[in-house]
Protein backbone atom coordinates (compact mmCIF):
# COMPACT_ATOMS: atom_id res chain seq x y z
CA UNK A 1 9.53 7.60 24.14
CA UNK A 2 6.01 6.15 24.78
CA UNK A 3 5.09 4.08 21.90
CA UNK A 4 1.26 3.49 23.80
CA UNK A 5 -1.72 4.08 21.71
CA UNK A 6 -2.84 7.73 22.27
CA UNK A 7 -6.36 8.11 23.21
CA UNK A 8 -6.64 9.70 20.16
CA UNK A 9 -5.52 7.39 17.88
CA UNK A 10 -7.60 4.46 19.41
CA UNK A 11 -10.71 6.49 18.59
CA UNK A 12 -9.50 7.03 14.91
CA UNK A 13 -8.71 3.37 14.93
CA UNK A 14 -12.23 1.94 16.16
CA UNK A 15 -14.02 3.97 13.85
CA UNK A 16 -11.36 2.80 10.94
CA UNK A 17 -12.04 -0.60 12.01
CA UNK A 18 -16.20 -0.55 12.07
CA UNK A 19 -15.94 0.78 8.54
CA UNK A 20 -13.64 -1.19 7.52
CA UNK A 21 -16.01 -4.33 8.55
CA UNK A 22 -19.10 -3.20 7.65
CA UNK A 23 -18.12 -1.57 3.90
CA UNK A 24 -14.51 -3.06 2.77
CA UNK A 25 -14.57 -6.47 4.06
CA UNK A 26 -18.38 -6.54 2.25
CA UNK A 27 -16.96 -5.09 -1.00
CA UNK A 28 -13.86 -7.87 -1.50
CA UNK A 29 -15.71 -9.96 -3.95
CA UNK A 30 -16.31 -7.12 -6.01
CA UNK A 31 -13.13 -5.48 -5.77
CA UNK A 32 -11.70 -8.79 -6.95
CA UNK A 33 -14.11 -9.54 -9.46
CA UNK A 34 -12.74 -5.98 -11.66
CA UNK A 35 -9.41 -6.07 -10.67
CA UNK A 36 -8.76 -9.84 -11.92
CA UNK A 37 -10.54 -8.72 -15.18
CA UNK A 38 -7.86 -6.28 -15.69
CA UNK A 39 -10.14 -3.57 -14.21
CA UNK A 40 -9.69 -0.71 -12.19
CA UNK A 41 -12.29 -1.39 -9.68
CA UNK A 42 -14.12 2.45 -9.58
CA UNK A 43 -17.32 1.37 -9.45
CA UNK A 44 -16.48 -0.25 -5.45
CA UNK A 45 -14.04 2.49 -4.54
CA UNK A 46 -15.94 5.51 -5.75
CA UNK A 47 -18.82 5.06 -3.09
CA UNK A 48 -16.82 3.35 -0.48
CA UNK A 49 -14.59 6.87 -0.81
CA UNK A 50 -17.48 9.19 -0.93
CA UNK A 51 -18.96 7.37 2.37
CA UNK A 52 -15.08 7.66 4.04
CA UNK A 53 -14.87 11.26 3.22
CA UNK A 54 -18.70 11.61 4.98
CA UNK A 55 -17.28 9.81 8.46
CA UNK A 56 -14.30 11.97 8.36
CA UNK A 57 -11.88 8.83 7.76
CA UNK A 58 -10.00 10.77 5.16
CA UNK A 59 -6.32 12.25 4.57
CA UNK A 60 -5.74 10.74 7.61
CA UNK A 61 -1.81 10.02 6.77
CA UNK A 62 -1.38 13.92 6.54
CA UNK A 63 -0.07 14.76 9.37
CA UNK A 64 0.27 18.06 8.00
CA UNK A 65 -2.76 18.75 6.58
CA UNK A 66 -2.90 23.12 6.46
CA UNK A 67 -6.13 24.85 7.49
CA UNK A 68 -7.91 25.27 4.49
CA UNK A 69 -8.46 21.47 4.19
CA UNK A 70 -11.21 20.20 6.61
CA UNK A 71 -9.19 16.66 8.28
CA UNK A 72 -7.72 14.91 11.17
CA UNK A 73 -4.65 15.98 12.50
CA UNK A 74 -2.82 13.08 13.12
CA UNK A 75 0.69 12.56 14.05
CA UNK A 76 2.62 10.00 12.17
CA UNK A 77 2.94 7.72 15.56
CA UNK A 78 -1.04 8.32 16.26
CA UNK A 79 -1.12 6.89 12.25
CA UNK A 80 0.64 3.73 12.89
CA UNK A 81 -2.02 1.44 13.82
CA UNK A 82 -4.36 2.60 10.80
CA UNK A 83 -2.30 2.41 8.34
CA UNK A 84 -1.47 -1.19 9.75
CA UNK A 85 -5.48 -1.77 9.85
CA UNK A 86 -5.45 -0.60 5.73
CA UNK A 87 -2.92 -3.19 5.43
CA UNK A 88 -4.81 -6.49 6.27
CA UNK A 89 -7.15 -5.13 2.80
CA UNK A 90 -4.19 -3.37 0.72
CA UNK A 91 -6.52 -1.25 -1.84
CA UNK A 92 -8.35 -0.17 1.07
CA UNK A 93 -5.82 2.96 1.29
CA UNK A 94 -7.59 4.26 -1.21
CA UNK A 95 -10.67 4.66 -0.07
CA UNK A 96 -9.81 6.50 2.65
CA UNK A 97 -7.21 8.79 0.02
CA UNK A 98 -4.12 7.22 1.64
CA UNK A 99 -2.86 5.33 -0.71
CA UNK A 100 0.88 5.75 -2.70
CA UNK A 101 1.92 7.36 -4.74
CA UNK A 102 -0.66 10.06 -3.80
CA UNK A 103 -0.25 10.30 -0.22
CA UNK A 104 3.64 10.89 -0.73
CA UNK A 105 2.66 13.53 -4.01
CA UNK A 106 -0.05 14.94 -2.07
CA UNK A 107 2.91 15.74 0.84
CA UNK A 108 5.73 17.30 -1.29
CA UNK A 109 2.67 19.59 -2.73
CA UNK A 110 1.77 20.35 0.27
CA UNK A 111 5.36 21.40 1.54
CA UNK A 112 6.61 22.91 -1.98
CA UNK A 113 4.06 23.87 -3.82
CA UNK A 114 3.59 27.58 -5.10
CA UNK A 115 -0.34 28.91 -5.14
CA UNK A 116 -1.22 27.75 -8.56
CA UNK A 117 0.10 24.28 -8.01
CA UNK A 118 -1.89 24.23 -4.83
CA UNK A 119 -4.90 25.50 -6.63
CA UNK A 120 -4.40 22.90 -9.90
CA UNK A 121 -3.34 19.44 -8.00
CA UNK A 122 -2.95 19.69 -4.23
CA UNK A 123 -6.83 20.27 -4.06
CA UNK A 124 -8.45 17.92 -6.20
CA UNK A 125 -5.69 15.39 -5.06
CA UNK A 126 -7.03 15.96 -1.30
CA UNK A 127 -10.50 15.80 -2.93
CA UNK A 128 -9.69 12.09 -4.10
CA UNK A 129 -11.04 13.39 -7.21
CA UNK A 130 -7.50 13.02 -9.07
CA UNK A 131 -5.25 10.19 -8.78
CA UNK A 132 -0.92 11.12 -9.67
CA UNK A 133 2.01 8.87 -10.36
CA UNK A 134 5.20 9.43 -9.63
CA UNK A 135 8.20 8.77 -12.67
CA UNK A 136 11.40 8.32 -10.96
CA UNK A 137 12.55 4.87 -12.04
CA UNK A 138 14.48 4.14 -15.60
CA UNK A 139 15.65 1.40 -17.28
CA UNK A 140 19.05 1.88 -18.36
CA UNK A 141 20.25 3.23 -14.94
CA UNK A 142 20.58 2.36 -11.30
CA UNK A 143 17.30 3.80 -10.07
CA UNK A 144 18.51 2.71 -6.76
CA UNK A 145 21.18 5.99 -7.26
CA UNK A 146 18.85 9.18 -8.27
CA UNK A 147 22.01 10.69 -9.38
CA UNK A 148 22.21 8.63 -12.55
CA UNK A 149 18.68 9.77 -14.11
CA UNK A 150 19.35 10.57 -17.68
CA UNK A 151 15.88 11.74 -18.61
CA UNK A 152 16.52 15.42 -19.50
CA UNK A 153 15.08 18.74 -19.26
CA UNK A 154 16.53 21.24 -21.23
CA UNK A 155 16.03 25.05 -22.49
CA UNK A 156 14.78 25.51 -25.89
CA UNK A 157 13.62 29.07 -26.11
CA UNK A 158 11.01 30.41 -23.22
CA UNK A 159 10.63 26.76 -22.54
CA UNK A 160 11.41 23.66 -21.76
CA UNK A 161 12.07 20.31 -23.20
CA UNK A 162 11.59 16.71 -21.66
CA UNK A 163 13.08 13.50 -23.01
CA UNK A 164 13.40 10.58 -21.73
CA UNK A 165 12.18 6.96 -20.66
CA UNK A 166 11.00 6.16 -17.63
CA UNK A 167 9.50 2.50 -16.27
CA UNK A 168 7.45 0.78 -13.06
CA UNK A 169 5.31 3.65 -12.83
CA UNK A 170 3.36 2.69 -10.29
CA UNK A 171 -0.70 4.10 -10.92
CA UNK A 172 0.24 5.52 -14.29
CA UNK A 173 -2.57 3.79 -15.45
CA UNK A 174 -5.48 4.36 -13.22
CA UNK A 175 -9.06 5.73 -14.88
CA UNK A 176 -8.05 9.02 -12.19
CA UNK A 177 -4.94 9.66 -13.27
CA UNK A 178 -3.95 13.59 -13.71
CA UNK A 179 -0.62 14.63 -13.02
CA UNK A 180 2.78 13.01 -13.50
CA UNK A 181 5.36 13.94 -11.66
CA UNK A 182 8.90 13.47 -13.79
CA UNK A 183 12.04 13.28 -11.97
CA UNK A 184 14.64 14.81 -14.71
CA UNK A 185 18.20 16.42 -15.19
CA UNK A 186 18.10 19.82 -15.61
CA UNK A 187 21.84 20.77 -15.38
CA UNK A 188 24.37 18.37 -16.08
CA UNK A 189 26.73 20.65 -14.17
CA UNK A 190 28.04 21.34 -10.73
CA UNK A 191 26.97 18.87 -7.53
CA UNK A 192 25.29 15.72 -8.16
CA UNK A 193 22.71 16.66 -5.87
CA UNK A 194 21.60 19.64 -7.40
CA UNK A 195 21.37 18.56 -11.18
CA UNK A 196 17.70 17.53 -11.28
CA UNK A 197 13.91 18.70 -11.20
CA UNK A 198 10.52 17.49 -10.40
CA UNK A 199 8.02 18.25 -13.19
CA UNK A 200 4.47 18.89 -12.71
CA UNK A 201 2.85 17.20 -15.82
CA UNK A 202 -0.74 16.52 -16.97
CA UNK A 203 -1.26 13.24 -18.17
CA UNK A 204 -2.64 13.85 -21.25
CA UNK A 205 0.46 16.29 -22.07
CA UNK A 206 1.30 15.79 -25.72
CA UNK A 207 4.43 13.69 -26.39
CA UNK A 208 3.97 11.81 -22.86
CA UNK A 209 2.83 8.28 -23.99
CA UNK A 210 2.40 4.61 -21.99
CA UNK A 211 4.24 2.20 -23.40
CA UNK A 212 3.08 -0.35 -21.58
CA UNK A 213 1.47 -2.01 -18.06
CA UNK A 214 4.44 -4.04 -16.63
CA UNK A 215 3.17 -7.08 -14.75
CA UNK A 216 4.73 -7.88 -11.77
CA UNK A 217 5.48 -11.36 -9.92
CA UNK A 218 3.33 -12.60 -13.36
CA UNK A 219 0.45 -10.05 -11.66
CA UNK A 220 -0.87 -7.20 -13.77
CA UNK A 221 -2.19 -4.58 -11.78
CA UNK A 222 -4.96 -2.46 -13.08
CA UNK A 223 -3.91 0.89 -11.59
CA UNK A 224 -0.52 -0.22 -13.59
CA UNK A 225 3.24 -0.12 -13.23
CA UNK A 226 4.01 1.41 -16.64
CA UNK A 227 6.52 2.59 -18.78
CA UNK A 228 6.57 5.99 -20.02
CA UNK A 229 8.28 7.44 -22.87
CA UNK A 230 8.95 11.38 -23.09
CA UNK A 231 9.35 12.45 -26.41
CA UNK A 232 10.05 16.35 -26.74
CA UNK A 233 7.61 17.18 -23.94
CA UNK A 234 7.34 21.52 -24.22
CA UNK A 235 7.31 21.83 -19.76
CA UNK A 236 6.87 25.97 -19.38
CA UNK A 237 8.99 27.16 -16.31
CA UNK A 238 6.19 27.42 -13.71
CA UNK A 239 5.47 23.87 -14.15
CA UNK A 240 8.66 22.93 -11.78
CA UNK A 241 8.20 22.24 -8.41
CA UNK A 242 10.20 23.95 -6.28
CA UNK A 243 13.61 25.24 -6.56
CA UNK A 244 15.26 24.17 -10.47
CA UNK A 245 17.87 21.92 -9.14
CA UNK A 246 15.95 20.79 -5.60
CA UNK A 247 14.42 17.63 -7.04
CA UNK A 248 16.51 14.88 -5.52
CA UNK A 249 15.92 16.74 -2.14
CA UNK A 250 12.26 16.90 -2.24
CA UNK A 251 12.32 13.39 -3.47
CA UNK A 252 14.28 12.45 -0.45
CA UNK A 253 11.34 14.17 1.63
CA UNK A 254 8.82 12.54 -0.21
CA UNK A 255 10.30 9.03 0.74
CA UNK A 256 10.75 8.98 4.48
CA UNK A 257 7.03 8.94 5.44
CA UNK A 258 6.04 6.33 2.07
CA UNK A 259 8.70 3.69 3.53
CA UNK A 260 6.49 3.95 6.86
CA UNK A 261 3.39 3.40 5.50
CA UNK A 262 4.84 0.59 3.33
CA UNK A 263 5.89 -0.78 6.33
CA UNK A 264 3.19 0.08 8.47
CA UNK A 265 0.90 -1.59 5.89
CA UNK A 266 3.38 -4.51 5.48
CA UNK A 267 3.06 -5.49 9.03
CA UNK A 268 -0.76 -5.67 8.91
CA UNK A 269 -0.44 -8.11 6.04
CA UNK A 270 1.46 -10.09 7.69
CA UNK A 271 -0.88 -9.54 10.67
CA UNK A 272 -3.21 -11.66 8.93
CA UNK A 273 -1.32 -13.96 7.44
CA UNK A 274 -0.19 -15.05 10.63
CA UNK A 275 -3.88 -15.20 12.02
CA UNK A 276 -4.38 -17.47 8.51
CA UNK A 277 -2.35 -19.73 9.26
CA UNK A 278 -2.39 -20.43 13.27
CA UNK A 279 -6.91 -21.32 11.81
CA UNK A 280 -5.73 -23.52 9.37
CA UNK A 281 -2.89 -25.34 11.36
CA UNK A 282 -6.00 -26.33 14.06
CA UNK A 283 -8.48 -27.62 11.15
CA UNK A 284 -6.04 -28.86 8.94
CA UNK A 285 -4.84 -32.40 10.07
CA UNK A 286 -1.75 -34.96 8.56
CA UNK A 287 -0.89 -38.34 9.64
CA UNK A 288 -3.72 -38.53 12.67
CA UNK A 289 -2.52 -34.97 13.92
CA UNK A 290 -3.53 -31.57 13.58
CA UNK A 291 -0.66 -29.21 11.88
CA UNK A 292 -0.72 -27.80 15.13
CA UNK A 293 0.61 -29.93 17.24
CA UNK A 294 3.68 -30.26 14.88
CA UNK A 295 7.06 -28.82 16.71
CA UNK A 296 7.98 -27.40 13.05
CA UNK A 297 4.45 -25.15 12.83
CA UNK A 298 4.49 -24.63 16.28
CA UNK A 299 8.09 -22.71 15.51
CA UNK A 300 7.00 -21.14 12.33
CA UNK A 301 4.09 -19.50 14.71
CA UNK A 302 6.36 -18.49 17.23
CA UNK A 303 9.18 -16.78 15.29
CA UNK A 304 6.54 -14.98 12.93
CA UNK A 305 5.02 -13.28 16.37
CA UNK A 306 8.07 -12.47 17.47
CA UNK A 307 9.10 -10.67 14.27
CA UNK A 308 6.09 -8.69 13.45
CA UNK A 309 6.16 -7.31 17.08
CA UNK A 310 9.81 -6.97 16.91
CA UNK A 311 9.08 -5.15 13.36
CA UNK A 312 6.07 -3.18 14.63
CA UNK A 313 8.25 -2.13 17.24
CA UNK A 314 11.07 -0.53 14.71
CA UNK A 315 7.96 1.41 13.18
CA UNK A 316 6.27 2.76 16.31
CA UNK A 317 9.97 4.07 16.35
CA UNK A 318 10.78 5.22 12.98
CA UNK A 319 6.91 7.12 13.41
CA UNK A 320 8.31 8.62 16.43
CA UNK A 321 11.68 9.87 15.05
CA UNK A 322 9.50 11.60 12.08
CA UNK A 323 7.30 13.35 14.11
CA UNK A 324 10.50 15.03 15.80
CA UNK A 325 11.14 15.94 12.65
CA UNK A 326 14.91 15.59 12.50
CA UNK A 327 15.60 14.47 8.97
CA UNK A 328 18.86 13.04 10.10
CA UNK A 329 17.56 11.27 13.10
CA UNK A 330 14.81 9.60 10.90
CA UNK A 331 17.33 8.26 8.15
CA UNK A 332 18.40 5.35 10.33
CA UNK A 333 15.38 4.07 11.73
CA UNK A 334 13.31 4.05 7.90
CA UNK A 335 16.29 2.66 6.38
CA UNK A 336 16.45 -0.09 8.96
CA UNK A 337 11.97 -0.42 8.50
CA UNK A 338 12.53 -0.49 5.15
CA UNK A 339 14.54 -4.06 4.99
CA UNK A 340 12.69 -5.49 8.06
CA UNK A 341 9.36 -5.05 6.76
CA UNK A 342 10.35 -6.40 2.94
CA UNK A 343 12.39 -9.28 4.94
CA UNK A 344 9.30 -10.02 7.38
CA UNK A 345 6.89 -10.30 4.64
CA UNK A 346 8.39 -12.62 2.59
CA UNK A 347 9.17 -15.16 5.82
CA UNK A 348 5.99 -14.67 7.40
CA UNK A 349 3.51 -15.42 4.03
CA UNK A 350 6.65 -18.22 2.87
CA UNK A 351 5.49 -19.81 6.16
CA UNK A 352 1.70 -19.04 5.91
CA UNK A 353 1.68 -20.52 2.47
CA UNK A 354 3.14 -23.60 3.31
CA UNK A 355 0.64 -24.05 6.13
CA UNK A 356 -2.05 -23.50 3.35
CA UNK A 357 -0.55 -25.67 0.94
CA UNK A 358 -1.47 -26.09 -2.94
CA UNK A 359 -4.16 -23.81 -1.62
CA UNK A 360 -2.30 -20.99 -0.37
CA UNK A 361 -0.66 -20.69 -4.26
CA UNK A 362 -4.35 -20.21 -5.02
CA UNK A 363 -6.24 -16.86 -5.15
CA UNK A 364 -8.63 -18.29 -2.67
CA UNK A 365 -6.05 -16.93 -0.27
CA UNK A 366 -5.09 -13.19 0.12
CA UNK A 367 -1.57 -14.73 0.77
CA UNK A 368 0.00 -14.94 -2.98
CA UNK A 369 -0.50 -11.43 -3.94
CA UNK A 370 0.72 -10.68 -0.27
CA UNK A 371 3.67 -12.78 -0.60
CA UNK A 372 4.31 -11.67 -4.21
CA UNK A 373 4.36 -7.82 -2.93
CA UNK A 374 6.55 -8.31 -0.07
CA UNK A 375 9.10 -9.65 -2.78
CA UNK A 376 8.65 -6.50 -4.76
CA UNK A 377 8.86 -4.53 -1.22
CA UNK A 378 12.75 -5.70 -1.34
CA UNK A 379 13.51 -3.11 -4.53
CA UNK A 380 10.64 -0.87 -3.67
CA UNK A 381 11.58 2.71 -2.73
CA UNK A 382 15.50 1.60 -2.72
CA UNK A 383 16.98 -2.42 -2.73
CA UNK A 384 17.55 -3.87 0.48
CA UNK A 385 21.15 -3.24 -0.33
CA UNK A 386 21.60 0.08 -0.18
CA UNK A 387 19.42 1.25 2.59
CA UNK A 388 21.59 -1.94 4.60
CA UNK A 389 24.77 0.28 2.87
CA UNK A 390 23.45 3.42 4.16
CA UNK A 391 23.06 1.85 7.59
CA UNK A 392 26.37 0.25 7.82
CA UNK A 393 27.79 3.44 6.82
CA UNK A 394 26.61 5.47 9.68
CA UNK A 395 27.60 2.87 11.32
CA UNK A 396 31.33 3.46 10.59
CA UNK A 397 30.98 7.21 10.79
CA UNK A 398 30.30 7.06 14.34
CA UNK A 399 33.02 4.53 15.11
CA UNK A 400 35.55 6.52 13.11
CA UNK A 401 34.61 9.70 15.88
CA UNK A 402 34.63 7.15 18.89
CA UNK A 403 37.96 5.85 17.71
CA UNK A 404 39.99 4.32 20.56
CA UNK A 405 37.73 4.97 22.91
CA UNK A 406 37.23 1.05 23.30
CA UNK A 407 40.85 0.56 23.46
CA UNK A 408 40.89 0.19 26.97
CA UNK A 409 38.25 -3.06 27.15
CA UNK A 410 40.88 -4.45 24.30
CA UNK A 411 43.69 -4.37 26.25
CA UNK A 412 41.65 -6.11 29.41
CA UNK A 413 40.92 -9.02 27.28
CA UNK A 414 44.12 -9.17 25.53
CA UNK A 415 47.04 -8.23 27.92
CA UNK A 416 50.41 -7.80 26.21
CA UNK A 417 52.82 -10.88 26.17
């Protein structure tokens, strides 16, 4: 394994990087300005996108993208360090159309798809023209557990019918938004695994309303984490992606390359945060000393380096394992990004903040919403818990096939009475 920036993808990333300083950076105040008035910002993205999509720095967490799309082909390991870069600005993603849920819809289109489907979302979704949402999570259930979704989709005549409730719908609400994609029970029957389907919806389908935007961490977001109701949505056949019955498979596909660039994106946040707060421990000073001298920051610096190259690390891996493309090889390593990332953002801003004080509570610092996101990043895309479950499990499988073949260091540490 040679985790080394390719040639490649240090080109990509200098020419990430120059936009990113001469048109994101420029654009914060703006972006900021909208979004805290409850606003999706459009009127910054729009142009920054349509100038991305002229330098080329677009798709570019497809690795892959088919022919008929003009784009980069990038592997998921030659991604790594831009999707980090799009992390020190999160809504940057989207201006260069990498953004969830879209880059993760855009994928499972991509791979399942029929022509018509292609023709309807893939392309304006690869445009940027459309944004999508994807409605997985419910209330009354263990979301963590696909398994348990009650929303239903049942026959009624040549059609179909869709009922249910879903919530934390994360971009349901964006100006852009075209397509749902519903996660329902289609057969209560037979394996667990096979009982559900992905639904190709418009958003304006009649019977699909919003609810409501859910704030969260007290933040409202204007793209919006919603909560959808589905009353006696008519779905016709061909509006199924897929296989009837594949949905918690192509979900499970859809999820192994999000969890990186969460991750991915994770660490550059926390990138900066460290980079905050090493500037403000050497102009900040208490009792005749500069922060910086203090053992206690000094420490707080330390350990947050070592963990972000420690987690950095686990992703160059967990990039590497999904460009072999070994879906059981890759399970392990995203599981294991998936809590390290959540668990390193929270530590890393906790520690930032502090440095910061009263100020770093503030929005004059990126590092509340930061913070407040890596706290959501512990139940996004499955709870801490059960990917830390699913590790420990494998974990046990392999011992249970290697049983007794340890026996013999046992017995030279323990000799018999």
């Amino acid at each position: 394994m040679d985790f080394a920036p390719s040639p490649r993808s240090q080109e990509w990333l200098q020419r990430l990087q120059r936009f990113m300083d001469d048109l994101v950076l420029p654009s914060m105040a703006d972006w900021h300005r909208y979004a805290d008035a409850g606003v999706h910002p459009l009127d910054v993205l729009e142009p920054l996108k349509a100038q991305a999509r002229r330098a080329g720095l677009w798709n570019l967490c497809l690795p892959s993208l088919d022919d008929r799309q003009p784009g980069t082909r990038l592997s998921n390991l030659d991604y790594a360090a831009l999707a980090e870069a799009m992390g020190r600005v999160p809504w940057s993603a989207e201006v260069f159309n990498c953004n969830a849920p879209d880059s993760g819809n855009m994928e499972l289109l991509m791979r399942f798809a029929n022509p018509a489907q292609r023709e309807q979302w893939l392309d304006p979704l690869l445009a940027g023209t459309i944004r999508s949402c994807f409605a997985m999570s419910e209330p009354d259930v263990a979301s963590s557990d696909p398994t348990q979704l009650e929303t239903s989709l049942r026959p009624e005549g040549e059609h179909l019918v869709l009922n249910g409730r879903k919530w934390f719908i994360t971009g349901a609400t964006h100006p852009l938004c075209r397509l749902v994609m519903v996660m329902a029970r289609h057969d209560g029957s037979g394996d667990a695994h096979r009982r559900h389907s992905i639904v190709l919806l418009p958003r304006d389908t009649p019977g699909l309303h919003i609810e409501r935007n859910i704030p969260v961490m007290d933040h409202l977001a204007p793209e919006g984490h919603a909560e959808l109701v589905l009353r006696n949505v008519i779905v016709h056949p061909d509006q199924i992606l897929g296989e009837p019955g594949a949905g918690f498979a192509l979900a499970q596909a859809r999820l192994g390359p999000g969890r990186l660039h969460h991750g991915l994106r994770a660490i550059g946040q926390c990138e900066l945060a460290l980079e905050l707060m090493c500037e403000r421990a050497l102009e900040r000073r208490s009792f005749g000393a500069r922060l910086a001298d203090q053992a206690n920051i000094q420490e707080w610096i330390a350990r947050s380096r070592i963990e972000i190259d420690q987690a950095r690390w686990l992703a160059l891996h967990a990039a590497w394992c999904l460009d072999q493309d070994d879906p059981r090889a890759t399970r392990g390593p995203i599981a294991a990004l998936k809590v390290v990332t959540a668990q390193l953002q929270t530590q890393v801003l906790d520690r930032a903040i502090q440095v910061f004080g009263a100020m770093g509570l503030s929005p004059d610092t990126p590092l509340a919403r930061a913070w407040a996101w890596g706290r959501a990043l512990h139940l996004l895309d499955g709870p801490d818990e059960v990917h830390l479950r699913s590790l420990a499990r494998e974990e046990l499988r392999q011992a249970q096939t290697r049983r007794g073949a340890n026996a013999a260091h046992l017995r030279r540490w323990c000799p018999p009475a």
